[in-house]
C-alpha atoms as a PDB file:
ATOM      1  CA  UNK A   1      95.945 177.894 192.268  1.00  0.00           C
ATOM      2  CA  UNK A   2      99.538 176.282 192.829  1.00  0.00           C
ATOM      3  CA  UNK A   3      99.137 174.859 196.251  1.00  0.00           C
ATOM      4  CA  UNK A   4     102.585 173.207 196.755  1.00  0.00           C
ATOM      5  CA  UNK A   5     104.007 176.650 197.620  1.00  0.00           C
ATOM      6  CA  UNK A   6     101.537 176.370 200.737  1.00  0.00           C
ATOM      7  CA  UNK A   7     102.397 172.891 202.023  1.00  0.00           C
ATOM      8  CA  UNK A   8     104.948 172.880 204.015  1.00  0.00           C
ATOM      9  CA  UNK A   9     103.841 175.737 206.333  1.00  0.00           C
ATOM     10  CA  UNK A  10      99.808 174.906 205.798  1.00  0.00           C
ATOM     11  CA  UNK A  11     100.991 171.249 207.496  1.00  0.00           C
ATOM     12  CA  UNK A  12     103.135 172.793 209.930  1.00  0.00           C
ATOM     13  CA  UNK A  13      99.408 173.752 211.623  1.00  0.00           C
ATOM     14  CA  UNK A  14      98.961 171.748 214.280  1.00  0.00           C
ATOM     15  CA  UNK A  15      95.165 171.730 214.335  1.00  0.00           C
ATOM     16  CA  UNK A  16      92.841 170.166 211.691  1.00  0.00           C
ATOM     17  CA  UNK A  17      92.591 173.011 208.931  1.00  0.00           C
ATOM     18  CA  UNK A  18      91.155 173.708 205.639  1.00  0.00           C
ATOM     19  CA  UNK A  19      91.217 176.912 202.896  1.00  0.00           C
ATOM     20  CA  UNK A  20      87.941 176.831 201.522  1.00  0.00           C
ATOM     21  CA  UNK A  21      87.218 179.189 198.303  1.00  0.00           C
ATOM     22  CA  UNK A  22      83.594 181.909 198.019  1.00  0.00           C
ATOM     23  CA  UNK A  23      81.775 178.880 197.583  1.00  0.00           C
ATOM     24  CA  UNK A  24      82.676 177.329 200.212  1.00  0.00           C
ATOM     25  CA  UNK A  25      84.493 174.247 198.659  1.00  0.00           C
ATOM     26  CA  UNK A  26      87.730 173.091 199.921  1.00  0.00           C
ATOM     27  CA  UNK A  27      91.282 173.749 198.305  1.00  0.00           C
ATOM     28  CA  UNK A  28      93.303 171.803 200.285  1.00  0.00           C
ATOM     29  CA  UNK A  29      93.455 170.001 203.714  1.00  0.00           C
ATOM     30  CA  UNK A  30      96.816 169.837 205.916  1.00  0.00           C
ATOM     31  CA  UNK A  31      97.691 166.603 207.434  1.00  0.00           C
ATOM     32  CA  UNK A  32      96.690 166.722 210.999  1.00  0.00           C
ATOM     33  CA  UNK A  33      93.534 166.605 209.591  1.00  0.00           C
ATOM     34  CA  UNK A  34      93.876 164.178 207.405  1.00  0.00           C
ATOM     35  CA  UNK A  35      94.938 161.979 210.219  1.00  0.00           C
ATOM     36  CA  UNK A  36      91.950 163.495 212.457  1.00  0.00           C
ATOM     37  CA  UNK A  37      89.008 162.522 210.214  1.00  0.00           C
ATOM     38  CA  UNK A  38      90.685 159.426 208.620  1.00  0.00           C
ATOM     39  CA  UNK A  39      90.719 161.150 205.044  1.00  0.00           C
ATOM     40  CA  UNK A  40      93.075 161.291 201.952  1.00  0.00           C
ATOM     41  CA  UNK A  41      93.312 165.008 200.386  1.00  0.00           C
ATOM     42  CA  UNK A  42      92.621 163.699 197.052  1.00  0.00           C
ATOM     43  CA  UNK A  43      89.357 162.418 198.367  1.00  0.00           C
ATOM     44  CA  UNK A  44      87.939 165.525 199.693  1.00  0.00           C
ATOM     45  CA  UNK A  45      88.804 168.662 197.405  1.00  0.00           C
ATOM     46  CA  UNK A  46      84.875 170.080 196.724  1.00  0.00           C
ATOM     47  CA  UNK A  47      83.370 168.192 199.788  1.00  0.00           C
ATOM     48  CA  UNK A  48      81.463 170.009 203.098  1.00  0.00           C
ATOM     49  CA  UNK A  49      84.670 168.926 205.316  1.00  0.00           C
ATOM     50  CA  UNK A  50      82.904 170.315 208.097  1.00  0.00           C
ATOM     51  CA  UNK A  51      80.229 167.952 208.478  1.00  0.00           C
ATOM     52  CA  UNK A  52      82.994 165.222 208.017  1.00  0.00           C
ATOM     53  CA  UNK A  53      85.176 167.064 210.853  1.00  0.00           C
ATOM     54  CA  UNK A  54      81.859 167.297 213.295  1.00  0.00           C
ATOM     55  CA  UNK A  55      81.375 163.651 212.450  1.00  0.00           C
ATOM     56  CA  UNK A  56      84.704 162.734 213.228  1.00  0.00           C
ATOM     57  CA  UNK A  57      84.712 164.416 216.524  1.00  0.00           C
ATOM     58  CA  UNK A  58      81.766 163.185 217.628  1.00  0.00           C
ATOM     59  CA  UNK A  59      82.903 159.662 216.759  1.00  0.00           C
ATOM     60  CA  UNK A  60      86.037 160.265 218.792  1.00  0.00           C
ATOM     61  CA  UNK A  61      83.833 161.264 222.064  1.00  0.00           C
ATOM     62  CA  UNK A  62      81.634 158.271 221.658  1.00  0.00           C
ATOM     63  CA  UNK A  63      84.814 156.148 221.968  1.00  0.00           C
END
């Protein structure tokens, strides 16, 4: 899957927001959520982003 042709308008969200495939593991992430749970894209392709996303928010209340 050739994500590039998604970027620009996938980024243009502005909430945190990831495609995830029938299994459930992430494609890509756009970068207001990369900035909202402290993450690179590289570093999360195949991870559970929405325990990471609860985690993040919940870190963000506690400050």
């Amino acid at each position: 899957m050739n994500t590039e042709i998604w970027r620009q308008p996938f980024d243009a969200i502005e909430v945190p927001a990831f495609p995830q495939n029938t299994l459930l593991c992430v494609l890509f992430i756009n970068i207001v959520y990369c900035r909202y749970a402290s993450v690179t894209e590289a570093g999360t392709r195949g991870v559970d982003l929405h325990v990471r996303l609860v985690q993040a928010k919940e870190h963000e209340v506690a400050s």
